[in-house]
PDB file of N, CA and C in Angstrom:
ATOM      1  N   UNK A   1       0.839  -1.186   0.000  1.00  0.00           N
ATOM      2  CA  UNK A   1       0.000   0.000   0.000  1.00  0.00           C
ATOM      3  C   UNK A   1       0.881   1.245   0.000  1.00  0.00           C
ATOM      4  N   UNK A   2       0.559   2.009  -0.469  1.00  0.00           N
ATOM      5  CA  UNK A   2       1.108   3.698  -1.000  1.00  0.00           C
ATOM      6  C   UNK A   2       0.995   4.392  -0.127  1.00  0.00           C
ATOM      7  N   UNK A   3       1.572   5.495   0.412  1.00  0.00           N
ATOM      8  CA  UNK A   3       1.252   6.313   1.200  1.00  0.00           C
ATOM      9  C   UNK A   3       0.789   7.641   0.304  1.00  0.00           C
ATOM     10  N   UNK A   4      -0.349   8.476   0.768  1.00  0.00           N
ATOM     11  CA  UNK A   4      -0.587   9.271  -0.016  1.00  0.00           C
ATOM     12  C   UNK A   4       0.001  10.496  -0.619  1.00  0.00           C
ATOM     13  N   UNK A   5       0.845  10.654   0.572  1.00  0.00           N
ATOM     14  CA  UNK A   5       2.476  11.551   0.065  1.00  0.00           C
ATOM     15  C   UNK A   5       3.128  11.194  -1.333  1.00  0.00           C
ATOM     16  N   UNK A   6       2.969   9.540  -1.550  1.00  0.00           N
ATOM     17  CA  UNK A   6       3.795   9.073  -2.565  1.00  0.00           C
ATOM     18  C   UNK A   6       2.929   8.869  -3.829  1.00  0.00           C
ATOM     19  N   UNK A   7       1.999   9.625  -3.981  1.00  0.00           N
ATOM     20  CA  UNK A   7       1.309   8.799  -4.956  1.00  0.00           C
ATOM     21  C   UNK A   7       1.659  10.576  -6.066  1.00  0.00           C
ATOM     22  N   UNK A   8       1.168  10.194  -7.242  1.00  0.00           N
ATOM     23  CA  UNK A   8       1.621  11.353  -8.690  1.00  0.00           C
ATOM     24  C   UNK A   8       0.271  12.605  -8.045  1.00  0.00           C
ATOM     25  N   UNK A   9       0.746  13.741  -8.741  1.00  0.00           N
ATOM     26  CA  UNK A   9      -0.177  15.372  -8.051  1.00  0.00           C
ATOM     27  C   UNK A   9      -0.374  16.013  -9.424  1.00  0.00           C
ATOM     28  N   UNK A  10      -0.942  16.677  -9.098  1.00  0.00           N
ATOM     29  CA  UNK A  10      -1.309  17.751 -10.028  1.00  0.00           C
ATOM     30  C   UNK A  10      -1.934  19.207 -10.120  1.00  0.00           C
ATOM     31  N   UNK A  11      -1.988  20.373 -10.677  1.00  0.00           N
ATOM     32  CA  UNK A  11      -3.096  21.393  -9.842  1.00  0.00           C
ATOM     33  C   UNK A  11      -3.976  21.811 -11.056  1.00  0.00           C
ATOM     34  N   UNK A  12      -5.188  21.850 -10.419  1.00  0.00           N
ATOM     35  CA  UNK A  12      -6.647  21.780 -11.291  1.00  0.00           C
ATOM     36  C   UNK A  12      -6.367  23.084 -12.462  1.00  0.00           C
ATOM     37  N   UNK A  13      -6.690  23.149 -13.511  1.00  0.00           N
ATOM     38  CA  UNK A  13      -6.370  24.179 -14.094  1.00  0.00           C
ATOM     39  C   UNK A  13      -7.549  25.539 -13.917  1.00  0.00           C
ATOM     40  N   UNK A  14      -8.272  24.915 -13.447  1.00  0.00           N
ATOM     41  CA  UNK A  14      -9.852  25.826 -13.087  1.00  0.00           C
ATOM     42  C   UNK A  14      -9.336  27.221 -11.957  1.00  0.00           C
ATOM     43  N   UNK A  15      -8.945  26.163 -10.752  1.00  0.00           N
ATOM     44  CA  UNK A  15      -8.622  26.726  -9.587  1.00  0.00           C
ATOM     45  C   UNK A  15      -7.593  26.661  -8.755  1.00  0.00           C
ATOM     46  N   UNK A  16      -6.820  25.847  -9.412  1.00  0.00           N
ATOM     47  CA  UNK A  16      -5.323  26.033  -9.383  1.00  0.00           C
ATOM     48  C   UNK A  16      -5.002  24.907  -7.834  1.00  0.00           C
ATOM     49  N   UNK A  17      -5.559  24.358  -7.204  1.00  0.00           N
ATOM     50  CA  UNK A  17      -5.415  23.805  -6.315  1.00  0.00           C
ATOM     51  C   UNK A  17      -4.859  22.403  -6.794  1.00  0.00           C
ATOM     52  N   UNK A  18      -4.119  22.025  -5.887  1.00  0.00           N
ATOM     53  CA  UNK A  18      -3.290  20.307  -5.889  1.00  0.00           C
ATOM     54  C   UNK A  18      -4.297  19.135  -5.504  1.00  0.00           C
ATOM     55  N   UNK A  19      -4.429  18.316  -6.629  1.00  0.00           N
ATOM     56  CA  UNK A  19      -5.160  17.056  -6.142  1.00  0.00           C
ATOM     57  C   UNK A  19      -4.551  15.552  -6.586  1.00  0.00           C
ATOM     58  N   UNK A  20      -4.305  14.955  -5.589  1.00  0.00           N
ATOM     59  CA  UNK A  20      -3.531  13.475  -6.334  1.00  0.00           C
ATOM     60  C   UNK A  20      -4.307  12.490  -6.946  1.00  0.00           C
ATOM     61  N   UNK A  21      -3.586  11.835  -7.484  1.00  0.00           N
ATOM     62  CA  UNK A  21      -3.885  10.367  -8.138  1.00  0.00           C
ATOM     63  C   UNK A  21      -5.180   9.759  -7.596  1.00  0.00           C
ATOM     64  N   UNK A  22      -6.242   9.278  -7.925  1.00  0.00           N
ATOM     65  CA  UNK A  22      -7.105   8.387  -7.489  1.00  0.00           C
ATOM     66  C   UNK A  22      -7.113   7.109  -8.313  1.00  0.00           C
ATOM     67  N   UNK A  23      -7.559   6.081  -7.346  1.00  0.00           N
ATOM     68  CA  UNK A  23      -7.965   4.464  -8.481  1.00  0.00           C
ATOM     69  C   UNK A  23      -8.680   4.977  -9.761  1.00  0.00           C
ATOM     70  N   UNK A  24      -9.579   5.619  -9.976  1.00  0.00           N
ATOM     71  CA  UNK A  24     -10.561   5.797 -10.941  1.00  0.00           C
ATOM     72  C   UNK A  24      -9.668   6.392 -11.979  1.00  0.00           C
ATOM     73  N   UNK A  25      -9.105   7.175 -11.396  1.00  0.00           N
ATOM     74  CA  UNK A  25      -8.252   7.785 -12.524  1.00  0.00           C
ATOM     75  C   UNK A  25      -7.319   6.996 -13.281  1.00  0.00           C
ATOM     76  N   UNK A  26      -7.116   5.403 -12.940  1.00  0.00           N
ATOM     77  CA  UNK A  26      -5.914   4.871 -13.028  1.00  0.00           C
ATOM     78  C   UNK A  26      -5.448   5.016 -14.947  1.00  0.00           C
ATOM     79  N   UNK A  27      -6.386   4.752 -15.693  1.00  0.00           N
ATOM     80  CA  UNK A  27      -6.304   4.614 -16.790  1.00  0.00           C
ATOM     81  C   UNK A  27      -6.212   6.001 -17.544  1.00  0.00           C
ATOM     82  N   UNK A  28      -6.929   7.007 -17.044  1.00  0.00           N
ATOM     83  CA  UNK A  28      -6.859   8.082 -18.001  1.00  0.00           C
ATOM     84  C   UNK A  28      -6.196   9.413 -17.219  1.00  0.00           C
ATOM     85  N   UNK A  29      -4.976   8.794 -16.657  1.00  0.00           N
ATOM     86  CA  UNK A  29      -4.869  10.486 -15.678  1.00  0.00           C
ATOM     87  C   UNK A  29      -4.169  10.919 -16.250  1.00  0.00           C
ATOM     88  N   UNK A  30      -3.535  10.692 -17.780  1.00  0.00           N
ATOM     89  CA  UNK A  30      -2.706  11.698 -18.328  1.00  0.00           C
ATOM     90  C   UNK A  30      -4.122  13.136 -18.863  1.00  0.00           C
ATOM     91  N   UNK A  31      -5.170  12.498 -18.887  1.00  0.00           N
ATOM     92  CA  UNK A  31      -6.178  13.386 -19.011  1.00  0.00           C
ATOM     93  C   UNK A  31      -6.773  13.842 -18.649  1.00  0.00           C
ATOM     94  N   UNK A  32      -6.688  13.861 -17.241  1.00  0.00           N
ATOM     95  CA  UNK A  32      -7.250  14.277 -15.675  1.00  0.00           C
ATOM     96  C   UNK A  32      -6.711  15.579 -15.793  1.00  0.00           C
ATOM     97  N   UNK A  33      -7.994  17.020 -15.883  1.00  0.00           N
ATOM     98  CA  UNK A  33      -7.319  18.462 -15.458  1.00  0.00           C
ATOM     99  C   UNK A  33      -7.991  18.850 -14.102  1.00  0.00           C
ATOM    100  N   UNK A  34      -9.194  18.505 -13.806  1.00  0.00           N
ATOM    101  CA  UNK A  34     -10.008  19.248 -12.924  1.00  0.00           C
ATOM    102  C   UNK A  34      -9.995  18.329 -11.688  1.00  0.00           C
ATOM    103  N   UNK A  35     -10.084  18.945 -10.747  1.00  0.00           N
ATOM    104  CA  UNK A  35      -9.908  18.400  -9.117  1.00  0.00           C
ATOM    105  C   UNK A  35     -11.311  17.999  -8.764  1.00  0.00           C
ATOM    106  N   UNK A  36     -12.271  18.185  -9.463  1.00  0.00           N
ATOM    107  CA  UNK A  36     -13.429  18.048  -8.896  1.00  0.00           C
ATOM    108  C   UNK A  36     -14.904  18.365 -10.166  1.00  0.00           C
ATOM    109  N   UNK A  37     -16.017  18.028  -9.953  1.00  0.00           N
ATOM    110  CA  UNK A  37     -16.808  18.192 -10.952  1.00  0.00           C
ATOM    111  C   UNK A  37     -17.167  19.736 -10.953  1.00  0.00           C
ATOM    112  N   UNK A  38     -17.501  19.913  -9.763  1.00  0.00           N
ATOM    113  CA  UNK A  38     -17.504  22.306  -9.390  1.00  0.00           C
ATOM    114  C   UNK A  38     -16.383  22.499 -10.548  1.00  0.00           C
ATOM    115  N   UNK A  39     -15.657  21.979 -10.723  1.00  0.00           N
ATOM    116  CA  UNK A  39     -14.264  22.463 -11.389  1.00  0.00           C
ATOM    117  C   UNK A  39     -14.590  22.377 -13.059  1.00  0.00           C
ATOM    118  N   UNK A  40     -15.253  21.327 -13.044  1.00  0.00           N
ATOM    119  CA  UNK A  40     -15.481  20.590 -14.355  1.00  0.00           C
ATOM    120  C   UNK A  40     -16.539  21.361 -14.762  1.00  0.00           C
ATOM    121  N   UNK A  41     -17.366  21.639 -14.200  1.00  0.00           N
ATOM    122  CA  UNK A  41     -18.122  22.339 -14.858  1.00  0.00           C
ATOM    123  C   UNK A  41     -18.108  24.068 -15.003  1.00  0.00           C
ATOM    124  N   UNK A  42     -16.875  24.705 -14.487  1.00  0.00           N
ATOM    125  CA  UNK A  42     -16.924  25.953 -14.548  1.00  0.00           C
ATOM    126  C   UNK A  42     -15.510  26.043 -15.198  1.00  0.00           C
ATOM    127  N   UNK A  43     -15.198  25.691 -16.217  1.00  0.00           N
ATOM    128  CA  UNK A  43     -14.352  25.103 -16.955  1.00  0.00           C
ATOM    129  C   UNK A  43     -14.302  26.763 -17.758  1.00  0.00           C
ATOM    130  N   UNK A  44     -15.760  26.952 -18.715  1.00  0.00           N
ATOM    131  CA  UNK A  44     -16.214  27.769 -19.409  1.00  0.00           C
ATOM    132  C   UNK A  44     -16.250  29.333 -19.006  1.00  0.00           C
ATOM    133  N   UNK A  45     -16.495  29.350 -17.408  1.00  0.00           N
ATOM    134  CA  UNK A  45     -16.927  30.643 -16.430  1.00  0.00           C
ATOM    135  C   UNK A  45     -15.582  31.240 -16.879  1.00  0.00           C
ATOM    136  N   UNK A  46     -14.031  31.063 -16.729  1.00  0.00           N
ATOM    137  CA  UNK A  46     -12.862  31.399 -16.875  1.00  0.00           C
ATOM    138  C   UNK A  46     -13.050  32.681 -17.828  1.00  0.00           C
TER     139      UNK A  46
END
């Protein structure tokens, strides 16, 4: 098991905040921008 310190980061491009790696993401996180769906959907508001 991983510690969550060790796992890959990133910061949302919406709101600029750091969010790591999740299982779900495992397959597509080179395509992962947004930290959250609030994020995802105010994508456009910018």
């Amino acid at each position: 098991m991983r510690k969550k310190s060790d796992l890959p980061a990133k910061d949302c491009v919406v709101c600029g905040r750091p969010f790591v790696w999740r299982k779900k993401w495992e397959k597509v996180w080179n395509e992962v921008k947004y930290c959250s769906d609030a994020c995802r959907m105010r994508k456009g508001a910018r």
